[in-house]
N, C-alpha and C. Protein backbone atom coordinates (compact mmCIF):
# COMPACT_ATOMS: atom_id res chain seq x y z
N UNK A 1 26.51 9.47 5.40
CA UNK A 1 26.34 8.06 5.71
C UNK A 1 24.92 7.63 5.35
N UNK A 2 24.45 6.92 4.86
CA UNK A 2 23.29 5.59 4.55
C UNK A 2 23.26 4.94 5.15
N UNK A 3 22.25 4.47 6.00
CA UNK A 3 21.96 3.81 6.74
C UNK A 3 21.34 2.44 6.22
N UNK A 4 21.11 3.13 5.13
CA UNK A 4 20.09 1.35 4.51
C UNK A 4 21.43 0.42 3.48
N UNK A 5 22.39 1.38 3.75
CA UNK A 5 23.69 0.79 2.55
C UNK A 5 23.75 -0.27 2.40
N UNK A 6 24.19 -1.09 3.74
CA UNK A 6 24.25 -2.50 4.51
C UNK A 6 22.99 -3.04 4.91
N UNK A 7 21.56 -3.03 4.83
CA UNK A 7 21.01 -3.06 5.71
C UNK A 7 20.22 -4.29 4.84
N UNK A 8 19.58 -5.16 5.23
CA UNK A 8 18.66 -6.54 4.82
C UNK A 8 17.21 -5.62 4.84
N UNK A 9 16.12 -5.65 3.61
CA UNK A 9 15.17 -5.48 4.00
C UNK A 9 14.18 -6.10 4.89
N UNK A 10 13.54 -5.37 5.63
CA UNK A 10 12.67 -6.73 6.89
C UNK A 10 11.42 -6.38 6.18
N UNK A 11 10.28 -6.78 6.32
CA UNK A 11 8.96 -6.72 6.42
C UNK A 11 8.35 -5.76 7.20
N UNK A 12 9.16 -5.86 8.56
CA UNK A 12 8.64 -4.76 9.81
C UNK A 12 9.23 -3.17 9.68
N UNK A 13 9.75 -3.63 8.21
CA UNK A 13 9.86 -1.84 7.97
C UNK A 13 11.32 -1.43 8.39
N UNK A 14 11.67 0.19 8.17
CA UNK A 14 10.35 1.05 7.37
C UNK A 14 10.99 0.75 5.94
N UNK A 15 9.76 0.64 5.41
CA UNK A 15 9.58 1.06 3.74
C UNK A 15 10.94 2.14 3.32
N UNK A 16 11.38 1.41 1.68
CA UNK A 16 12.29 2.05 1.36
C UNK A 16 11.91 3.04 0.42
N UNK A 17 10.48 3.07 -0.07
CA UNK A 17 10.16 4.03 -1.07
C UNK A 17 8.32 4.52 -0.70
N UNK A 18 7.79 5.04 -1.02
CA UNK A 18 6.06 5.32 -1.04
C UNK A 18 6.17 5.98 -2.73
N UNK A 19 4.98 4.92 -3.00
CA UNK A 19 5.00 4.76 -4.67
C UNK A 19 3.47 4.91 -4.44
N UNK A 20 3.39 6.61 -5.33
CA UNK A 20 1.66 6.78 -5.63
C UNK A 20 1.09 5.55 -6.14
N UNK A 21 -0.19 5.45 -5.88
CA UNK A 21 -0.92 4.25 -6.12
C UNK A 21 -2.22 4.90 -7.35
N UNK A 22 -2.59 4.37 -8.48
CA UNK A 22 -3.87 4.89 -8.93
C UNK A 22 -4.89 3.58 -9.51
N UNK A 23 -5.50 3.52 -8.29
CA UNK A 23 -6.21 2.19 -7.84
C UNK A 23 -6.90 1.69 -9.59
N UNK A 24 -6.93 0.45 -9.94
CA UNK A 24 -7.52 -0.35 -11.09
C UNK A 24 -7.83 -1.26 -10.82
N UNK A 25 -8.81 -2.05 -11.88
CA UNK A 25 -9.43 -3.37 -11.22
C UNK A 25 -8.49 -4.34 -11.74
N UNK A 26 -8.05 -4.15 -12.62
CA UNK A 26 -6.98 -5.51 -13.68
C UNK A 26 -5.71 -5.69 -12.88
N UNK A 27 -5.02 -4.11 -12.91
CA UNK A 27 -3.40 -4.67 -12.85
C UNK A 27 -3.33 -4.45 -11.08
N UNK A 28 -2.23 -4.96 -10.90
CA UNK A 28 -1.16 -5.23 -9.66
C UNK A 28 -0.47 -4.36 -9.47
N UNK A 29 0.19 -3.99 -8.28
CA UNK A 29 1.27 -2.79 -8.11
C UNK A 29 2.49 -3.33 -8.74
N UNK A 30 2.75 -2.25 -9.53
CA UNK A 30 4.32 -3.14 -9.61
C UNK A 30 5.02 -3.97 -8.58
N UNK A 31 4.98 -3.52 -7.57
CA UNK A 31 5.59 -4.10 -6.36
C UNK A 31 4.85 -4.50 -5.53
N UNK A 32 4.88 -5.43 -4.67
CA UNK A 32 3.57 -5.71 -3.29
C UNK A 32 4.35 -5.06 -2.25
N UNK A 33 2.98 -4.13 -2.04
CA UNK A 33 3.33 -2.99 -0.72
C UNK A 33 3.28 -3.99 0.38
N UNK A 34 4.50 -3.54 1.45
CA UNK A 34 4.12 -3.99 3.05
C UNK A 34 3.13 -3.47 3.60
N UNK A 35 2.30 -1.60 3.27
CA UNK A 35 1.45 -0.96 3.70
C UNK A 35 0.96 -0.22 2.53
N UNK A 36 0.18 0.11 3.09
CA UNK A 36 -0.51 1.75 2.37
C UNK A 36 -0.60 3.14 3.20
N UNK A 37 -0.14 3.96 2.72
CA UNK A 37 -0.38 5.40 3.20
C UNK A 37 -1.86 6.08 3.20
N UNK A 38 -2.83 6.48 3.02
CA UNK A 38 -3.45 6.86 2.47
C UNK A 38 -4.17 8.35 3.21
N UNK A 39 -4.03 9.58 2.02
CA UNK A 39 -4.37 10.99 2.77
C UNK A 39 -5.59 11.24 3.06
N UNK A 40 -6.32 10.95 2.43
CA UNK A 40 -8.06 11.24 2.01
C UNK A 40 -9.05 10.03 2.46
N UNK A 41 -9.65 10.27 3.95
CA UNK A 41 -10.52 8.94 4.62
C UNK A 41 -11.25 8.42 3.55
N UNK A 42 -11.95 7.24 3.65
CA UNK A 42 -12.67 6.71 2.64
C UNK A 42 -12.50 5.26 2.74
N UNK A 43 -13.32 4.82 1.53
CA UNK A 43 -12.92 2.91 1.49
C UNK A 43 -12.13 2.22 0.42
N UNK A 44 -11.08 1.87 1.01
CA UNK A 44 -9.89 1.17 0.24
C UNK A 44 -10.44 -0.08 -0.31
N UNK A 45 -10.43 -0.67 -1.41
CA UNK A 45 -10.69 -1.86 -1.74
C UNK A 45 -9.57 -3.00 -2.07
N UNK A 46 -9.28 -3.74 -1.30
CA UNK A 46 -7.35 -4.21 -1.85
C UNK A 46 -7.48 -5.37 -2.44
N UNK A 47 -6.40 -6.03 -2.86
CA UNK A 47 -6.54 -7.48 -2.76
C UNK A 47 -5.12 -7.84 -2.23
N UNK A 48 -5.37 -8.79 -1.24
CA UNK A 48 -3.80 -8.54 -0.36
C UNK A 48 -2.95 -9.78 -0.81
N UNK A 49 -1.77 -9.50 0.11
CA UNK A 49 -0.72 -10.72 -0.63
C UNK A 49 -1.00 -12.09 -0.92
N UNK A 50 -1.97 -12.37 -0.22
CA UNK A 50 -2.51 -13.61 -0.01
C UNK A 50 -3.72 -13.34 -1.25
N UNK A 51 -4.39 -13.11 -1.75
CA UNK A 51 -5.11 -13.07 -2.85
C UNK A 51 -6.41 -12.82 -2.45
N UNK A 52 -6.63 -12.40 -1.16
CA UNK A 52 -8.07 -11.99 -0.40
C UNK A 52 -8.42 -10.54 -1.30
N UNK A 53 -9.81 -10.48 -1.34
CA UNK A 53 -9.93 -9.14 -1.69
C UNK A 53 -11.22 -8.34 -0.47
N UNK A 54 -10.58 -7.30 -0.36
CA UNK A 54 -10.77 -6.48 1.42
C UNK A 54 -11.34 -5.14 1.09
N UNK A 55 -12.26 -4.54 1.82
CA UNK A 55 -12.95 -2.81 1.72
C UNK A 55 -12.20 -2.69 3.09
N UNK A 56 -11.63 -1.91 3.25
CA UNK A 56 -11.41 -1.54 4.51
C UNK A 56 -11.46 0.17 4.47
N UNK A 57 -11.96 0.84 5.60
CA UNK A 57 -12.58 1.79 5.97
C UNK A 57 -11.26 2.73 6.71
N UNK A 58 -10.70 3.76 6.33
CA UNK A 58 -9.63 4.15 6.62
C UNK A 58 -9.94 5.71 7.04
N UNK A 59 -9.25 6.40 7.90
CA UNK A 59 -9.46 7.71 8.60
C UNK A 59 -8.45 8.73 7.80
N UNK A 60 -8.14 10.12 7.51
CA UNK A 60 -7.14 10.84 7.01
C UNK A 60 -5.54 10.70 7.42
N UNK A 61 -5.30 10.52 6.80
CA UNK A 61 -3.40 10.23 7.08
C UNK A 61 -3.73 9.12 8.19
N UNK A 62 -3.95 8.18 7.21
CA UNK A 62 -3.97 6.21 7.89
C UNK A 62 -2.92 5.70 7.31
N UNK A 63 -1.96 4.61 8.22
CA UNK A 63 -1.48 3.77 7.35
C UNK A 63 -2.27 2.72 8.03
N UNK A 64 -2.01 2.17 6.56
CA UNK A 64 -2.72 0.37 6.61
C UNK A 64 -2.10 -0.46 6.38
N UNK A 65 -1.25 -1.26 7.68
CA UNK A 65 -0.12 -1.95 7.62
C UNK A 65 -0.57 -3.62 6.93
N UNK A 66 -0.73 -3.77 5.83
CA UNK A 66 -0.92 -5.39 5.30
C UNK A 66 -0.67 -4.97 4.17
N UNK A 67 -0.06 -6.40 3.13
CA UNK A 67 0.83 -6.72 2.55
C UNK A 67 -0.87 -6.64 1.48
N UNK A 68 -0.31 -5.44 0.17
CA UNK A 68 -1.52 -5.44 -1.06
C UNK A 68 -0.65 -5.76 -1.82
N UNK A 69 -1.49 -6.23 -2.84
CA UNK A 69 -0.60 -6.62 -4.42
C UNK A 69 -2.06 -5.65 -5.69
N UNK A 70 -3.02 -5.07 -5.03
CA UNK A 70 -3.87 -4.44 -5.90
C UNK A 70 -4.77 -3.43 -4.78
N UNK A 71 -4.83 -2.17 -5.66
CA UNK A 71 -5.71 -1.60 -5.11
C UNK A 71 -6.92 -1.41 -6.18
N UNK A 72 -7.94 -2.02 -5.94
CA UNK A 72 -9.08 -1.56 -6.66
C UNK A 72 -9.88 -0.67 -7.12
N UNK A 73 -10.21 0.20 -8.40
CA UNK A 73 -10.82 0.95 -8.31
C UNK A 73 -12.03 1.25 -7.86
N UNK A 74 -12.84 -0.14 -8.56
CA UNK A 74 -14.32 -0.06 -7.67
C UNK A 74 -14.04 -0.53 -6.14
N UNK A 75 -14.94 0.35 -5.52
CA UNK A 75 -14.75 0.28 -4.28
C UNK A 75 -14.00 1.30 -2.97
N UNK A 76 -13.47 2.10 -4.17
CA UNK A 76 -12.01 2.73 -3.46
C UNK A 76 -12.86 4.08 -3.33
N UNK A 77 -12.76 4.80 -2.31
CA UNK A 77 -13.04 6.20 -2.30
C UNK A 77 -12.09 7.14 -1.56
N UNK A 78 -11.51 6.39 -1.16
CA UNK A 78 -10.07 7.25 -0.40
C UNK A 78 -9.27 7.38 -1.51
N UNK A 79 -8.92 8.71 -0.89
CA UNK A 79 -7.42 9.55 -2.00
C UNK A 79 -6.00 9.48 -1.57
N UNK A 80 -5.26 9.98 -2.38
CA UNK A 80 -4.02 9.78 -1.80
C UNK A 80 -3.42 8.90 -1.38
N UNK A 81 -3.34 7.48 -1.73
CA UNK A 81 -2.91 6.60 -1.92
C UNK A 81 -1.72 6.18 -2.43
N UNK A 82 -0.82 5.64 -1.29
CA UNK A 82 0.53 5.75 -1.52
C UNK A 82 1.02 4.34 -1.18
N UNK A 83 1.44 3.31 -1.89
CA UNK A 83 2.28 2.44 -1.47
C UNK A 83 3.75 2.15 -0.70
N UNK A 84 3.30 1.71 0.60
CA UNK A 84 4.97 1.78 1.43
C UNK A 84 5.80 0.02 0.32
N UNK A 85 6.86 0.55 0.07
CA UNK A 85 7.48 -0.68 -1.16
C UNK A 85 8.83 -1.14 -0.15
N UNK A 86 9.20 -1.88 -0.53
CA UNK A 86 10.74 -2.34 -0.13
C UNK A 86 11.47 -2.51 -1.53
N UNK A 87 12.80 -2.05 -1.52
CA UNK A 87 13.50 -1.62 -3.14
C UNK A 87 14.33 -2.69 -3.29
């Protein structure tokens, strides 16, 4: 059984996929994440759904629940960077 067979995606989750991220200054995620995963503490640089662009300061195995459409390279020093997506 599948549980997501029938199911409406919400916003409030959970994510239907985590899509490695390899942060750039130009392009966009293919998809705009609801979150980020991220393994390796450090400073995320985003630009979020709304078109803000954010450093935010993240601890080892953080998620960072807001809606990115870019992760930046400059700026970024955290690893492991994983986009939570809806499919």
């Amino acid at each position: 059984m599948n549980p997501f067979e029938n199911r409406n995606n919400a916003l409030s989750g959970p994510a239907t996929d985590v899509v490695p991220v390899t942060p750039n200054n130009a392009a966009d995620l293919p998809h705009v994440a609801i979150g980020l995963y991220v393994e390796v503490a450090g400073t995320v640089s985003i630009v979020t759904v709304t078109g803000q662009t954010r450093s935010v300061g993240v601890a080892d195995f953080a998620i960072l629940p807001v809606g990115v459409r870019r992760v930046n390279a400059t700026g970024t020093t955290a690893t492991g960077i994983h986009a939570l997506v809806l499919g």
